[in-house]
Protein backbone atom coordinates (compact mmCIF):
# COMPACT_ATOMS: atom_id res chain seq x y z
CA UNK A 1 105.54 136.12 118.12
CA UNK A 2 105.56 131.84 118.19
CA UNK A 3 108.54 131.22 118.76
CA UNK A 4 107.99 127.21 118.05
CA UNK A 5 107.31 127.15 114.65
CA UNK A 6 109.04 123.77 113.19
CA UNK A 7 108.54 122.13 109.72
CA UNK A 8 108.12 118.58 110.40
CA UNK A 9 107.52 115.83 107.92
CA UNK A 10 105.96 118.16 105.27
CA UNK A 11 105.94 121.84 106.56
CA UNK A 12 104.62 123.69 109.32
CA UNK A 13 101.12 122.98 110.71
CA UNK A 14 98.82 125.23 113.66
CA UNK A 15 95.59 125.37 115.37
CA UNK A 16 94.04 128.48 112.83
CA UNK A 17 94.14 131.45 114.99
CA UNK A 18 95.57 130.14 118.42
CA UNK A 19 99.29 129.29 116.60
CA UNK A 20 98.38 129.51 112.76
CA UNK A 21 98.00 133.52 112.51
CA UNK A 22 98.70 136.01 110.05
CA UNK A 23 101.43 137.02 112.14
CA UNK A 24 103.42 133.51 112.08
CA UNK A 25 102.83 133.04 108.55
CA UNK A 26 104.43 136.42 108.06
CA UNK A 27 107.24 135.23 109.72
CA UNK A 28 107.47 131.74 107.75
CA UNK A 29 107.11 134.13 104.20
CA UNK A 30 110.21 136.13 105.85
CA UNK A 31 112.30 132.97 106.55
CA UNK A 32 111.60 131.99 102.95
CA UNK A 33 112.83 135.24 101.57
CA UNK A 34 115.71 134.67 103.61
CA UNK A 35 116.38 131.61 102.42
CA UNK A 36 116.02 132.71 98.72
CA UNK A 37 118.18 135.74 99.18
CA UNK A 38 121.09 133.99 100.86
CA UNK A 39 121.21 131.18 98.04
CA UNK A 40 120.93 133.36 95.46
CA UNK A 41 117.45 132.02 93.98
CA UNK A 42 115.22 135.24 94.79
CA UNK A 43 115.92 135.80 91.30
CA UNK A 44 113.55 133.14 89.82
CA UNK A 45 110.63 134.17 92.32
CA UNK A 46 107.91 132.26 94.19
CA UNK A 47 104.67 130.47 93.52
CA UNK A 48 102.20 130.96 96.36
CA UNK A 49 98.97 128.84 96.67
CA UNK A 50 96.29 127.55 98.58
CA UNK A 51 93.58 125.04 99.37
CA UNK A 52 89.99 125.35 100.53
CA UNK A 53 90.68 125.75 104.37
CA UNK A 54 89.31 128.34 106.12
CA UNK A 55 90.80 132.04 105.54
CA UNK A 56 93.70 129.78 103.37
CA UNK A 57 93.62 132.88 100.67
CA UNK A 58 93.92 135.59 103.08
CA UNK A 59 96.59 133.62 104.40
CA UNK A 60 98.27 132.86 100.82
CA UNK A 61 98.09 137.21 100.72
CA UNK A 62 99.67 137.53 103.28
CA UNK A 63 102.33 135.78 102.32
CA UNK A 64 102.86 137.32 98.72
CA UNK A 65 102.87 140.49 100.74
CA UNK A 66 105.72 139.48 102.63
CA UNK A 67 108.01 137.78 99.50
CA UNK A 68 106.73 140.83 97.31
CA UNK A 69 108.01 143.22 100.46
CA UNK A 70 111.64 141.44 100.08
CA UNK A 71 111.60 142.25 96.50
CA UNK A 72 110.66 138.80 95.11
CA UNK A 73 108.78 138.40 92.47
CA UNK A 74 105.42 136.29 93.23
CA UNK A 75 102.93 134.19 91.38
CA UNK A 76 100.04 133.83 93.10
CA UNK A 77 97.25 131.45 92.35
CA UNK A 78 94.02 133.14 92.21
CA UNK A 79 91.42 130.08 92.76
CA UNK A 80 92.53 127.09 95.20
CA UNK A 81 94.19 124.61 93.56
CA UNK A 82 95.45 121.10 95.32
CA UNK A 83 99.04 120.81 95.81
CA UNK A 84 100.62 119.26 93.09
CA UNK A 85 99.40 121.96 90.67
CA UNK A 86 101.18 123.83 93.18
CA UNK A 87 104.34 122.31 92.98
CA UNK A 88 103.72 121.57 89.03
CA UNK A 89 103.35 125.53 88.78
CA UNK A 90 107.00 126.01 90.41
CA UNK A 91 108.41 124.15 87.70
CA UNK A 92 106.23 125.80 84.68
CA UNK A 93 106.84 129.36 85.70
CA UNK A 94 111.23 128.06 86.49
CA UNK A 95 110.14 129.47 89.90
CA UNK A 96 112.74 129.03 92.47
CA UNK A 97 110.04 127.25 95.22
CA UNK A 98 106.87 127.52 96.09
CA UNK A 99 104.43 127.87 99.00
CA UNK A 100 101.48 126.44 99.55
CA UNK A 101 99.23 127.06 102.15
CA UNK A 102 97.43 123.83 103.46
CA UNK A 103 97.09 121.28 106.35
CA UNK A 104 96.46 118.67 103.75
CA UNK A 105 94.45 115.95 105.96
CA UNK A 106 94.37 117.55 109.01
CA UNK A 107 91.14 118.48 110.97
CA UNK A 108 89.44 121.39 110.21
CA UNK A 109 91.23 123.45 112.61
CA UNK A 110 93.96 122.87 111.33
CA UNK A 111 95.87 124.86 108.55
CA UNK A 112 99.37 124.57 107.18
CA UNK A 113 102.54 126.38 105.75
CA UNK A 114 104.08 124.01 103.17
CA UNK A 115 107.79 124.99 100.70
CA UNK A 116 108.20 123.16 97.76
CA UNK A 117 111.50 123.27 95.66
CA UNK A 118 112.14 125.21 92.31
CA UNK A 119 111.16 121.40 90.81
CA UNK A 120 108.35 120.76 92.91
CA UNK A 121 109.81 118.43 95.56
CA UNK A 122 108.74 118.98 98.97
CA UNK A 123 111.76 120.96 100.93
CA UNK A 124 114.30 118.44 102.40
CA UNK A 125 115.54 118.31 105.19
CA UNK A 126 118.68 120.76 104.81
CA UNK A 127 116.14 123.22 103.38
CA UNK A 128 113.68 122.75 106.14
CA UNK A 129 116.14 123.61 108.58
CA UNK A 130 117.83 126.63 106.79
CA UNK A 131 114.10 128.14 106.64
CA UNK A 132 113.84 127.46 110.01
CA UNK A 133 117.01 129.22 111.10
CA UNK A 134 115.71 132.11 109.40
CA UNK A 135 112.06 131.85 110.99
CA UNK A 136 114.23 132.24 114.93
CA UNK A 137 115.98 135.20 113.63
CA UNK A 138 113.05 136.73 112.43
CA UNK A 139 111.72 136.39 115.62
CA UNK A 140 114.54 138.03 117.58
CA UNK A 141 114.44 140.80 115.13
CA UNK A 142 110.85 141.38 115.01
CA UNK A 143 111.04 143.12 112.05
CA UNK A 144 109.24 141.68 108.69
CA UNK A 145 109.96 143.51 105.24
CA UNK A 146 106.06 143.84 103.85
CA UNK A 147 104.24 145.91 101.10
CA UNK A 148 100.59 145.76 100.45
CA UNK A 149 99.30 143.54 97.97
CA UNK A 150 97.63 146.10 95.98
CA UNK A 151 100.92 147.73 95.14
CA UNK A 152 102.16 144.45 94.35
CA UNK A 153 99.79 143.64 91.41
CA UNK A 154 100.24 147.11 90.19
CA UNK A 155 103.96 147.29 90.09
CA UNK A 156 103.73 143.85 88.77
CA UNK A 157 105.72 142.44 91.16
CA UNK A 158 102.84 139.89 92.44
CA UNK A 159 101.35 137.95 89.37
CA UNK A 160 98.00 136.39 89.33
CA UNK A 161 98.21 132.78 87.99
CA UNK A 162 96.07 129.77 87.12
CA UNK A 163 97.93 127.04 86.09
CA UNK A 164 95.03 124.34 86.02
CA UNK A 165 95.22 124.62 81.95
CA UNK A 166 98.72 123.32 81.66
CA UNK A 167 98.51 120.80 84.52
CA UNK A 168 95.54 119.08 83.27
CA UNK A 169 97.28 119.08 79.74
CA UNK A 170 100.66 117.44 81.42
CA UNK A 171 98.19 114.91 83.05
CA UNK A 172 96.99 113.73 79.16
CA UNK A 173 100.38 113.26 78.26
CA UNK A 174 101.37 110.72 81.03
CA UNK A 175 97.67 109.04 80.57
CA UNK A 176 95.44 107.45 77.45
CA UNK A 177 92.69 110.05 78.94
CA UNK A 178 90.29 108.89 75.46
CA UNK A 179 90.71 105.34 76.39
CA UNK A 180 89.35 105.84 80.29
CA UNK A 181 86.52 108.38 78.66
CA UNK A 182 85.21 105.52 76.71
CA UNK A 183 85.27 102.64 79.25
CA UNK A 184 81.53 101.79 80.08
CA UNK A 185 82.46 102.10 83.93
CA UNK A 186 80.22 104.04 86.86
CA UNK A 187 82.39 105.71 89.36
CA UNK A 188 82.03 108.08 92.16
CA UNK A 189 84.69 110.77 93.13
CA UNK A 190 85.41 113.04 96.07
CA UNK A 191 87.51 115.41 96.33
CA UNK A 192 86.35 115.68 100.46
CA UNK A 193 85.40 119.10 99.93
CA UNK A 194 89.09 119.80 98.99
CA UNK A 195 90.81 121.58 96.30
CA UNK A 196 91.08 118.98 93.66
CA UNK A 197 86.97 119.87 93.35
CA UNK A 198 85.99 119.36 89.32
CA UNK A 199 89.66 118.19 88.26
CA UNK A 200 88.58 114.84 87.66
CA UNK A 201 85.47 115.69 85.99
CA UNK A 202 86.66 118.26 83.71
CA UNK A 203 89.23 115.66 82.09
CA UNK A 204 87.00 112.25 82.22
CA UNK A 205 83.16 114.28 81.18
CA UNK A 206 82.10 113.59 77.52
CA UNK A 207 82.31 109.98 77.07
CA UNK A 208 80.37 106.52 78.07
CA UNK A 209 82.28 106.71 81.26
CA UNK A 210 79.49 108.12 83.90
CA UNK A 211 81.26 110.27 87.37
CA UNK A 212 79.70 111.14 89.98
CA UNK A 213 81.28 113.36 92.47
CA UNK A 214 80.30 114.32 95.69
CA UNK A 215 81.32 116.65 98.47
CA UNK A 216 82.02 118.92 95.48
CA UNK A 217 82.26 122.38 97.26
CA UNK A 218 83.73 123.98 99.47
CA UNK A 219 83.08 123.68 102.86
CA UNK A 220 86.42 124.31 105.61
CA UNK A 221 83.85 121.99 108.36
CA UNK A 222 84.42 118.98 106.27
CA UNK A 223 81.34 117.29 107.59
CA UNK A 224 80.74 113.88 108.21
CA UNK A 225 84.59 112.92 108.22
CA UNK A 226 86.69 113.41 111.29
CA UNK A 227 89.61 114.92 109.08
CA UNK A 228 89.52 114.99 104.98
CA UNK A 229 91.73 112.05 104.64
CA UNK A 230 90.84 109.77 102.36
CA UNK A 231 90.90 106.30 104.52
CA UNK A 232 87.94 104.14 105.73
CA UNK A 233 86.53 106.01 108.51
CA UNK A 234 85.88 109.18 106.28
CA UNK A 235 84.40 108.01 103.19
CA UNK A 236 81.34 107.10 104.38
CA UNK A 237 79.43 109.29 101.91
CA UNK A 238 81.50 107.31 99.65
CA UNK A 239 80.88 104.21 100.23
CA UNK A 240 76.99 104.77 100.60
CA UNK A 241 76.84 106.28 97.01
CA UNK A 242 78.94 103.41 95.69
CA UNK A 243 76.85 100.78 97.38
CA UNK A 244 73.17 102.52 96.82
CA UNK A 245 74.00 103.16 93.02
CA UNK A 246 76.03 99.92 92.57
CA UNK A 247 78.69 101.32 91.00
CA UNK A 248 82.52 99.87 90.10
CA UNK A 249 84.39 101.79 92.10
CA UNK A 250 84.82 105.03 94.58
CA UNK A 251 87.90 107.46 94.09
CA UNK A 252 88.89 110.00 96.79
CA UNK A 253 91.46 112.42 97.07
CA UNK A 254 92.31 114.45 100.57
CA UNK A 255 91.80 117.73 101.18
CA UNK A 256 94.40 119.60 99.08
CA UNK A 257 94.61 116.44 96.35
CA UNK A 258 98.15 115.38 97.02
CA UNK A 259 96.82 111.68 98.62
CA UNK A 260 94.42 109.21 96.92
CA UNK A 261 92.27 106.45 98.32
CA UNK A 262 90.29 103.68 96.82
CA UNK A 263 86.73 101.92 96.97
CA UNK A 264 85.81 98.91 95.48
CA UNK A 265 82.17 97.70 94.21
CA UNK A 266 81.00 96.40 97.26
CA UNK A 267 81.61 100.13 99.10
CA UNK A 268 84.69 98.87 101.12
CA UNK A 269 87.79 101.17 101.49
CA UNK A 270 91.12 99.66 99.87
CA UNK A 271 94.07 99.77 102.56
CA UNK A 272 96.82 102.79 101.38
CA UNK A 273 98.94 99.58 101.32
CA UNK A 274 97.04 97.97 98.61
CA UNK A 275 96.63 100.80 96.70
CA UNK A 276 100.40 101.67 96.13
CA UNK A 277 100.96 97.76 95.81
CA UNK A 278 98.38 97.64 93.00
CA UNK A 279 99.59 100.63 91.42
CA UNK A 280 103.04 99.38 91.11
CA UNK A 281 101.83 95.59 89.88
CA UNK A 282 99.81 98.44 87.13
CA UNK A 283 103.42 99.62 86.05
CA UNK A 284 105.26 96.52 86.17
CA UNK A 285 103.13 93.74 84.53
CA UNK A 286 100.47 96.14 82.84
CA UNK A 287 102.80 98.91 81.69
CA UNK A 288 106.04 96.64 81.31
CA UNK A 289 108.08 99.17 82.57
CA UNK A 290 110.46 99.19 84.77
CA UNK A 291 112.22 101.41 87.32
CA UNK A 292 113.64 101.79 91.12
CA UNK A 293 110.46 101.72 93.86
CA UNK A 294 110.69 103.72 96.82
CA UNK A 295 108.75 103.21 99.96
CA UNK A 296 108.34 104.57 103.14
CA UNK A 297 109.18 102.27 106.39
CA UNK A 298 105.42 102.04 107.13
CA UNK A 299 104.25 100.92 103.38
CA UNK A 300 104.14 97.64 102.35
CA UNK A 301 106.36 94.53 102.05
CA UNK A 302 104.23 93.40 99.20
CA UNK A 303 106.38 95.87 97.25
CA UNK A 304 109.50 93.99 98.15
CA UNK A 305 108.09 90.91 96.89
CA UNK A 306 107.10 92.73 93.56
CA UNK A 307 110.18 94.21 93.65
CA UNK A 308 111.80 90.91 94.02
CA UNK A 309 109.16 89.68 91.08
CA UNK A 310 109.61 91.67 88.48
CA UNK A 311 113.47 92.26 89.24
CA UNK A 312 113.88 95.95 90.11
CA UNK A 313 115.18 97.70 93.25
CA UNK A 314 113.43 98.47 96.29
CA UNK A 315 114.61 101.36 98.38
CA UNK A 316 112.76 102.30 101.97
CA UNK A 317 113.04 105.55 103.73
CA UNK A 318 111.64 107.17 107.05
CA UNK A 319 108.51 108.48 106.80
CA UNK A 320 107.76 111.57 104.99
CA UNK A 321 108.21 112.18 100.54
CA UNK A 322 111.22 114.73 101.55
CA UNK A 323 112.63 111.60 101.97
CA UNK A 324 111.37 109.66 98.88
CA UNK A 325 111.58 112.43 95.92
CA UNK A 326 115.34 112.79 96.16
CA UNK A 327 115.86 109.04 95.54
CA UNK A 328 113.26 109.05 92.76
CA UNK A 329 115.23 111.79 90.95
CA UNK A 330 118.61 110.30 91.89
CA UNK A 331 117.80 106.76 90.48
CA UNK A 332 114.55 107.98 88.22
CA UNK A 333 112.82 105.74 90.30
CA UNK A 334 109.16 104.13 88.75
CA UNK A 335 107.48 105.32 91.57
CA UNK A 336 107.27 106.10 95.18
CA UNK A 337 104.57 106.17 98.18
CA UNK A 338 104.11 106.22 101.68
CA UNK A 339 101.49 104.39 104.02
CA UNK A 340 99.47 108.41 103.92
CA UNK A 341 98.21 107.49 100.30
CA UNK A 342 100.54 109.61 98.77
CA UNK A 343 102.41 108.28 95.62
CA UNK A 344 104.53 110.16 93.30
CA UNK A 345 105.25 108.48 89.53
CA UNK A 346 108.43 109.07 87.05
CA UNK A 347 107.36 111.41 84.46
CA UNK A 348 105.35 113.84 86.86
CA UNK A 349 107.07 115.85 89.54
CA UNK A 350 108.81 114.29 92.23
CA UNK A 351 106.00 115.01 94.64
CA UNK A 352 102.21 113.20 95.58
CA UNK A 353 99.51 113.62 93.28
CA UNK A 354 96.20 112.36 93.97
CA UNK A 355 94.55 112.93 90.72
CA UNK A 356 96.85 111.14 88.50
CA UNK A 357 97.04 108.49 91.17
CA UNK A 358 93.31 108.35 90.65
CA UNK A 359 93.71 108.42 86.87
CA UNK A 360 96.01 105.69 86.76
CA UNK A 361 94.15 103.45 89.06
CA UNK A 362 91.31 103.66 87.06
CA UNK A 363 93.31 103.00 83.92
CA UNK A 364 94.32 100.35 85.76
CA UNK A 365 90.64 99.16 85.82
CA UNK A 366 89.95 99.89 82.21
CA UNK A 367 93.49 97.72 81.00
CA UNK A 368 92.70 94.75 82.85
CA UNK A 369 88.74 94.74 83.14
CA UNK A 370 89.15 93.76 86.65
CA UNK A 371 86.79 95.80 89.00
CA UNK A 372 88.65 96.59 92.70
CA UNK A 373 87.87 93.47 94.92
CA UNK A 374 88.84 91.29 92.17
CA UNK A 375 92.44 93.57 91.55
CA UNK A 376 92.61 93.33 95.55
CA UNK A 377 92.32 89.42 94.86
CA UNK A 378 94.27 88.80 92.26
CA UNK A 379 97.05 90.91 93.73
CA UNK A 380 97.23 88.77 97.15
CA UNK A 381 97.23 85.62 94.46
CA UNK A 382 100.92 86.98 93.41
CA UNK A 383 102.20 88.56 97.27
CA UNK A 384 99.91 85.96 99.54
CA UNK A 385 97.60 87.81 101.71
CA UNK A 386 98.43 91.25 103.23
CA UNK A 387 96.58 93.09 105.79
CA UNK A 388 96.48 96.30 107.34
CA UNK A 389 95.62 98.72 109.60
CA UNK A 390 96.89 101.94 111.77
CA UNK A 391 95.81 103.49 115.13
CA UNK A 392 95.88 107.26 115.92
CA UNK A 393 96.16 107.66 119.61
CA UNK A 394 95.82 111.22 121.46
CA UNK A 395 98.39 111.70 124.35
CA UNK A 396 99.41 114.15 126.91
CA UNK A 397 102.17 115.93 125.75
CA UNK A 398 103.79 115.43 129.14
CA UNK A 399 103.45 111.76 128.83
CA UNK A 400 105.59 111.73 125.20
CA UNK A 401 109.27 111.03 126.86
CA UNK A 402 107.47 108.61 129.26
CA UNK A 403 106.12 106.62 126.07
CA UNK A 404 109.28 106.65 124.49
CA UNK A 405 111.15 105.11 127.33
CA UNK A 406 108.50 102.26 127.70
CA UNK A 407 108.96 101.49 123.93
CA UNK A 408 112.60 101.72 123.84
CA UNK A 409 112.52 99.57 126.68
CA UNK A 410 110.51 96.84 125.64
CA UNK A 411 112.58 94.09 123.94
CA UNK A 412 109.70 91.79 122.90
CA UNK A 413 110.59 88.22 121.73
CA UNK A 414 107.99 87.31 120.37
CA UNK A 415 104.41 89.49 119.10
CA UNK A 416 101.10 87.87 118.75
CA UNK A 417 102.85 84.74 118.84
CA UNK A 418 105.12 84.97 116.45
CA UNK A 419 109.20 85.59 116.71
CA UNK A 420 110.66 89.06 116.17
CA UNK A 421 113.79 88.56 113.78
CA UNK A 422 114.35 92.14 113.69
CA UNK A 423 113.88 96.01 115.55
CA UNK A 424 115.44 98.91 114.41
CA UNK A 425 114.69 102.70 115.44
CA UNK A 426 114.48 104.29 111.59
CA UNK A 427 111.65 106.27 112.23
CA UNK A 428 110.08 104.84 115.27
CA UNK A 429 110.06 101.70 116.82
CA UNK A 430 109.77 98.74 114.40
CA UNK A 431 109.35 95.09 114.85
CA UNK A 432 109.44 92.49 111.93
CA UNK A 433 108.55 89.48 112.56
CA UNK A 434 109.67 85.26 111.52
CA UNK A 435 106.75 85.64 109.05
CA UNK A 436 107.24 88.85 107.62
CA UNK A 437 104.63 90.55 109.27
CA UNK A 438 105.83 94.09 111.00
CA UNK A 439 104.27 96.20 113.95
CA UNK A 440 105.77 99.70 114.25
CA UNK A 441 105.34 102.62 116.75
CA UNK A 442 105.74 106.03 116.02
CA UNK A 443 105.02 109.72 116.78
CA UNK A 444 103.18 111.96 113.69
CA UNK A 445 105.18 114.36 112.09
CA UNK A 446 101.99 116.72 111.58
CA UNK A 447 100.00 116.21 114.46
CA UNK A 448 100.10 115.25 118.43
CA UNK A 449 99.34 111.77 117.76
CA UNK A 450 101.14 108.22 118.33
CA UNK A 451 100.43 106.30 115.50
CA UNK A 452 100.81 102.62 115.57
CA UNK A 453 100.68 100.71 112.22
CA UNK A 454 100.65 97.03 111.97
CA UNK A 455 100.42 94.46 108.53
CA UNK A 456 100.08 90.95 108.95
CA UNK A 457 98.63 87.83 107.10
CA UNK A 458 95.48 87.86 108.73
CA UNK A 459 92.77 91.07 110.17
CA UNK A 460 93.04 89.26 113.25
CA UNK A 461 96.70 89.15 113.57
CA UNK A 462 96.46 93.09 112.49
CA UNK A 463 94.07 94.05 116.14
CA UNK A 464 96.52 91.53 117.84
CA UNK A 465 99.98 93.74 116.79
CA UNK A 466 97.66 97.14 117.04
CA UNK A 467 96.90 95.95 121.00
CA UNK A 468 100.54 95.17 121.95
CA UNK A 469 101.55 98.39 120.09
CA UNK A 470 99.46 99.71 122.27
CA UNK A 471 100.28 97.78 125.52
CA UNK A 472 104.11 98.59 124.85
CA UNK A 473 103.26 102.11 125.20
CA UNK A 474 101.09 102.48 127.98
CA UNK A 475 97.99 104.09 126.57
């Protein structure tokens, strides 16, 4: 038995069958049960789903065996179905939580363990931990409570579910779905071989709009894309179909749907950063509404100066939307995102959701009759020019307290020339800078990586933060 499973910034991710096995995800069902039992929510049950990873519904199984072994009562999604439906089905069946199994955008080796809340909200931190607690004693007990699924379903106990139906009908209520069907627009979707396959389709088909989606089935390889997340350097399918069809506009979603990315006309990614800071200019000048915004420490300061704009409140957290979706139901914030591409929106769940993020951008489109590039444009016209960019360095796992000392260590004055005003240790290392430009350092939450983001006024002063990032910790 692994006795290092953690939940980090969303959940608990492992190599598939070297530290992701049936056995550890047994154990991770039998923390939840825990969990439930000792708060007294095993009562309301537990939504279990999955994405299109490999063996992801043998591992979903094996999980309602588990919860259905402790007595609790299980609805279990019988097609794959991205995340947010996931979390959207906790709250339509008054579930107390739900699992979903998925690595989100992590390589295909990769699979994942995620608990949401009993109203959708990825599991904070107090949560995470309590789960955790239970995963160790399971451990030293060795002993899992279990009953085959088979006896489940015929006792009842485990519930087949497919709550696509209702989701997409929530979806029409927080979006003029007739208006987008009619717009005279070419666009290509894809759903990176990922669950959120035919979502967009089966709500947008049957008007002048024309979709085109591609990398429409499953396929756990996710060729041609180093991971499926959806960010420049895996949409090149994308971006050719866009470009050799000259359409308006490419829409992608990562592997289980909770992240969105964008593509303008010309076949060029849109930064994460843009994205969110677009989407929030759609619901403060083209909406009119208004509402708290909550950003992570590694999205954009163009929000501030929206924020500052259109006078609302900004709030930033560390990295992660366990962090984000309590403020947003605290302070029914507008919206919230982090620098991943995931953005969560008052009205929905408190949780990502890459198809209504891709439904509002392109109502965003359709309201304005601006096509990306000239969104992208008219955006920097209001914040000045923002640009971004993020580097994903492998390490030693020896080397990480060695890194960490030669960050924390270096007390740069000044970065690519320009004064740091401020450093603080959040969620990382960060350094601001005189002209509001910001280079931060950081180890993933999901994966052995040391990410180093940077934004800046210029692409050039972007690879000139990325480079010193990298200098200040010796890789």
């Amino acid at each position: 038995m692994d006795r290092t499973i953690k939940f980090g910034t969303d959940g608990w991710r492992g190599i598939i069958a070297e530290d992701f096995t049936f056995d550890n995800v047994r154990i991770c069902a039998q923390g939840v049960a825990g969990y439930l039992k000792e708060t007294g929510a095993a009562a309301g049950g537990t939504v279990i789903g999955y994405d299109n990873r490999f063996a992801s519904e043998d591992f979903a199984a094996a999980a309602a065996e588990v919860l259905s072994g402790n007595g609790i009562r299980v609805y279990l999604f019988s097609r794959s179905a991205p995340t947010p439906v996931i979390s959207y089905a906790a709250v339509a069946k008054k579930a107390s939580g739900a699992i979903a199994i998925t690595a989100s955008h992590n390589p295909p080796a990769w699979n994942g363990f995620k608990y949401k809340t009993g109203d959708g909200a990825s599991a904070p931190t107090e949560v995470a931990t309590r789960i955790e607690e239970n995963i160790a004693r399971v451990v030293a007990a060795g002993h899992i409570e279990r009953a085959h699924l088979s006896a489940g379903l015929k006792s009842g106990l485990v519930e087949r579910i497919d709550i696509a139906p209702l989701y997409l009908e929530h979806l029409k209520r927080l979006v003029e779905i007739p208006s987008l069907k009619k717009a005279r627009l070419k666009v290509a979707i894809d759903p990176m071989y990922g669950s959120a396959i035919g979502y967009l389709r089966s709500l947008l088909d049957g008007g002048s709009l024309e979709l085109i989606e591609i990398n429409n089935h499953r396929n756990p390889v996710f060729p041609g894309m180093k991971q499926p997340e959806p960010i420049a350097g895996n949409l090149g399918a994308l971006s050719a179909v866009v470009k050799e069809q000259r359409l308006d506009a490419g829409l992608a979603t990562d592997g289980d749907a909770d992240r969105f990315g964008g593509m303008d006309e010309h076949g060029l990614a849109l930064t994460t950063l843009q994205s969110f800071a677009l989407l929030c200019l759609y619901f403060l000048e083209v909406r009119q509404e208004r509402g708290v915004l909550v950003k992570t420490l590694t999205q954009t300061s163009m929000v501030d100066r929206l924020g500052e704009m259109f006078g609302v409140p900004v709030r930033e957290t560390k990295v992660g939307f366990k962090y984000i979706a309590p403020i947003m139901m605290a302070e029914n914030a507008l919206l919230g995102g982090e620098e991943s591409g995931g953005y969560g929106y008052r009205g929905n769940i408190p949780e990502r959701d890459g198809v209504l993020s891709s439904l509002y951008f392109l109502d965003l489109m359709v309201r304005t009759g601006k096509n990306p590039s000239q969104l992208v444009s008219y955006l920097h016209g209001r914040t000045g020019p923002h640009h971004f960019n993020r580097h994903d360095l492998d390490f030693p796992e020896e080397k990480r307290q060695e890194i960490v000392r030669k960050v924390t260590n270096s007390q740069p004055q000044a970065l690519a020339g320009v004064r740091v005003v401020k450093t603080d240790a959040l969620d990382g290392f960060r350094f601001v800078l005189e002209d509001g430009s910001w280079l931060l350092v950081r180890f993933s939450g999901t994966e052995p990586l040391l990410r180093i983001y940077a934004e800046a006024g210029s692409p050039g002063q972007v690879e000139s933060l990325l480079e010193q990032g990298r200098k200040m910790a010796g890789l």
